[in-house]
C-alpha atoms as a PDB file:
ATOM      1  CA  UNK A   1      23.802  10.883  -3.646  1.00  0.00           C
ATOM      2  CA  UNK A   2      23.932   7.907  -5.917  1.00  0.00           C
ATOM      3  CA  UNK A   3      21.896   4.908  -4.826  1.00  0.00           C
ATOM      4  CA  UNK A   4      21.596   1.263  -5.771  1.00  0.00           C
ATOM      5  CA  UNK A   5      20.584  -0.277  -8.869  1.00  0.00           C
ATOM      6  CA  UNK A   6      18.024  -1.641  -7.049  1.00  0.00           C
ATOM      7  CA  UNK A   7      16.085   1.047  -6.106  1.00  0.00           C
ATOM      8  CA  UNK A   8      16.506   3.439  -8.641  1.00  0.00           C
ATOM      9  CA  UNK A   9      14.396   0.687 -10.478  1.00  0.00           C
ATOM     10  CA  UNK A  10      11.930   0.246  -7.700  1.00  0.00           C
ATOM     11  CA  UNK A  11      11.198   4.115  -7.945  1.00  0.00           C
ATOM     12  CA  UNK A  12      11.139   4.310 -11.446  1.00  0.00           C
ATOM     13  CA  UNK A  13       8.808   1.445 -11.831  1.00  0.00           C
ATOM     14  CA  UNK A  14       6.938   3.184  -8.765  1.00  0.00           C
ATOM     15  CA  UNK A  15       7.055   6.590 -11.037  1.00  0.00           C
ATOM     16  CA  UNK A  16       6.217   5.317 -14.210  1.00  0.00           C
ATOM     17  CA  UNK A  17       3.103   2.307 -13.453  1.00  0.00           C
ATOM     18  CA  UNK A  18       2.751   2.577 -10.093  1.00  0.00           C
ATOM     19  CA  UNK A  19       4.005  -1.008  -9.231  1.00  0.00           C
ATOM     20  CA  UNK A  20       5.513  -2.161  -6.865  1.00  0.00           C
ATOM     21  CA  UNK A  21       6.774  -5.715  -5.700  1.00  0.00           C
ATOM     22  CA  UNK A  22       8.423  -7.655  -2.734  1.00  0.00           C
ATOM     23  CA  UNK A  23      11.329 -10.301  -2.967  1.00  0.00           C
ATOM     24  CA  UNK A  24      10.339 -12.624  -1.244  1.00  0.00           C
ATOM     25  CA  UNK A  25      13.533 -12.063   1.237  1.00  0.00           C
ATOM     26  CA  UNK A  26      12.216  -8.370   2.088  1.00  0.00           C
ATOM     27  CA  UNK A  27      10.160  -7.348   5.002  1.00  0.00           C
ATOM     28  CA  UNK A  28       9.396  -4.005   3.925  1.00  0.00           C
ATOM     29  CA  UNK A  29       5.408  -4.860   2.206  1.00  0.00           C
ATOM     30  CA  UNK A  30       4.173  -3.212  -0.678  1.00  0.00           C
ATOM     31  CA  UNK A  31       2.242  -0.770   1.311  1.00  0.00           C
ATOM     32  CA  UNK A  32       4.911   0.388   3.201  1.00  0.00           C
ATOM     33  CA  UNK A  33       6.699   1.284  -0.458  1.00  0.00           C
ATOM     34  CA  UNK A  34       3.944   2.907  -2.051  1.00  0.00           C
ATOM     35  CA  UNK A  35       3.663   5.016   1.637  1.00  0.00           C
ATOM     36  CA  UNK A  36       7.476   5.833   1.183  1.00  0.00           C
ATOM     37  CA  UNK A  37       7.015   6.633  -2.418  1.00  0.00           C
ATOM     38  CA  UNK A  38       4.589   9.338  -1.738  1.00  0.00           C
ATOM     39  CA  UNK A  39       6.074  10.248   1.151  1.00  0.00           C
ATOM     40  CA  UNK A  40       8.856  11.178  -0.764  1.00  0.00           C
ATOM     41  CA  UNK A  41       6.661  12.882  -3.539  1.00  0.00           C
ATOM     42  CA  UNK A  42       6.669  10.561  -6.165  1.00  0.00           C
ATOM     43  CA  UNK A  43       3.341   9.833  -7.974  1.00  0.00           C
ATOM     44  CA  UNK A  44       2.828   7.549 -11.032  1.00  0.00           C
ATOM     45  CA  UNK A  45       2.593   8.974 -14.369  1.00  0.00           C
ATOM     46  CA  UNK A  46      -0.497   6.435 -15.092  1.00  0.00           C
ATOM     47  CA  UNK A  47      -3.080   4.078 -13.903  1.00  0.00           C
ATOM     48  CA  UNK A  48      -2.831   0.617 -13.869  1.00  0.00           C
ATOM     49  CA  UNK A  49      -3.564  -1.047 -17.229  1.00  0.00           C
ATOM     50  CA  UNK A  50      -6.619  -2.881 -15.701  1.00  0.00           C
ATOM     51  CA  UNK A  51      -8.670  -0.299 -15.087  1.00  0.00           C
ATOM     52  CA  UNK A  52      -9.410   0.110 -18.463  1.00  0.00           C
ATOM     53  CA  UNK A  53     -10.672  -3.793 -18.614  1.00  0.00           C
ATOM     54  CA  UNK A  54     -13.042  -2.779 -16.023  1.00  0.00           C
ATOM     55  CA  UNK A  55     -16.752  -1.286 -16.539  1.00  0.00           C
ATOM     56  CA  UNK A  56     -18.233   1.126 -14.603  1.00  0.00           C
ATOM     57  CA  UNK A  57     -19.726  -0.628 -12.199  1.00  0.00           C
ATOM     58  CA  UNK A  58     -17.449  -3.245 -11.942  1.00  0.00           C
ATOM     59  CA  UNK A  59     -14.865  -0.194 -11.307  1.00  0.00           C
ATOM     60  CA  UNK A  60     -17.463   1.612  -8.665  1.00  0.00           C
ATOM     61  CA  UNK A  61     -17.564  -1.928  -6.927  1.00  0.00           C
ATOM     62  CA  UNK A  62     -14.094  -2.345  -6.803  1.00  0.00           C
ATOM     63  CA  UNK A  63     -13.375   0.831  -5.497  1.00  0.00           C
ATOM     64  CA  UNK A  64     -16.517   0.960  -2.868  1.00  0.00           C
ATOM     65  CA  UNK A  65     -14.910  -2.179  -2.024  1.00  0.00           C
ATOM     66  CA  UNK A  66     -11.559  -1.109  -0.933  1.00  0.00           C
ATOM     67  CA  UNK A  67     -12.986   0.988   2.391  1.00  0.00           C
ATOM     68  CA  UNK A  68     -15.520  -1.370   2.716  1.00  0.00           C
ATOM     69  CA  UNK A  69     -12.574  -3.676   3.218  1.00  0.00           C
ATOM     70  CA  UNK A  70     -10.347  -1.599   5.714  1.00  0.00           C
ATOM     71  CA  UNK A  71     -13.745  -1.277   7.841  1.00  0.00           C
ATOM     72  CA  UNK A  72     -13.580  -4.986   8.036  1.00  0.00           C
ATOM     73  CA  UNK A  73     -10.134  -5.251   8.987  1.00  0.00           C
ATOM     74  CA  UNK A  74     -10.096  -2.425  11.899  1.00  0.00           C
ATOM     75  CA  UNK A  75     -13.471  -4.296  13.178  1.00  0.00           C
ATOM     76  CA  UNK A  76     -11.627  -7.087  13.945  1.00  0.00           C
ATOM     77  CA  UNK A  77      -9.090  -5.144  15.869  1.00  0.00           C
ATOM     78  CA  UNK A  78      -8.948  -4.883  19.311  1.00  0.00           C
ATOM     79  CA  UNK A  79      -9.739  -0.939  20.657  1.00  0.00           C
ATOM     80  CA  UNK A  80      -6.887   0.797  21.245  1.00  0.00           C
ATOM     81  CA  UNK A  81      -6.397   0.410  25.145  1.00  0.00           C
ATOM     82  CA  UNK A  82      -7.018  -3.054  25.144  1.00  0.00           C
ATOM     83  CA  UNK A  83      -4.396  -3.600  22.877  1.00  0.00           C
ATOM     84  CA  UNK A  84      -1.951  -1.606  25.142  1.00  0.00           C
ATOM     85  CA  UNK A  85      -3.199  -3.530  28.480  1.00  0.00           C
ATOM     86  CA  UNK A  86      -2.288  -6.600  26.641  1.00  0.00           C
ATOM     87  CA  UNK A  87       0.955  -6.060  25.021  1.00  0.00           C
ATOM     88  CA  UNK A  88       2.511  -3.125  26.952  1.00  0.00           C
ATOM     89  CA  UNK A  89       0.519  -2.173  30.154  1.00  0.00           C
ATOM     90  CA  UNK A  90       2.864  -0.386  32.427  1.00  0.00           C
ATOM     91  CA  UNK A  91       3.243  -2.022  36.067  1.00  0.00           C
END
């Protein structure tokens, strides 16, 4: 199936960095891209580039940093029946 311009460069770029962007007129985020990406089976060829600016432990703290990060978000979340009580309790 042939497919837009477009996205045949989002995927490559996706394939070949592992970048990817959002127009500012899009709603689909990055995340949701790089989930469809691998969804799909597509993983980049290499790293990013600034990785290999990075030291060790400025690398380990980066990267201890990113769960350490998503623990702070889901924190801050309300628990699971809560959130259905307030946005779609049945009556």
């Amino acid at each position: 199936m042939d497919i837009p311009d477009t996205l045949r460069h989002r995927i490559e770029l996706f394939r070949q960095t592992g970048r990817v962007f959002k127009l500012q007129t899009e709603l689909f985020g990055e995340n949701s891209w790089i989930q469809v990406m691998m969804g799909q089976g597509l993983l980049p060829e290499q790293y990013h580039p600034i990785v290999n600016m990075m030291d060790d432990e400025e690398l380990e703290r980066f990267l201890t940093g990113i769960p350490d990060a998503a623990r702070r978000l889901v924190d801050q979340l309300p628990e699971h029946q809560r959130f259905i009580d307030h946005y779609c309790k049945a009556t």
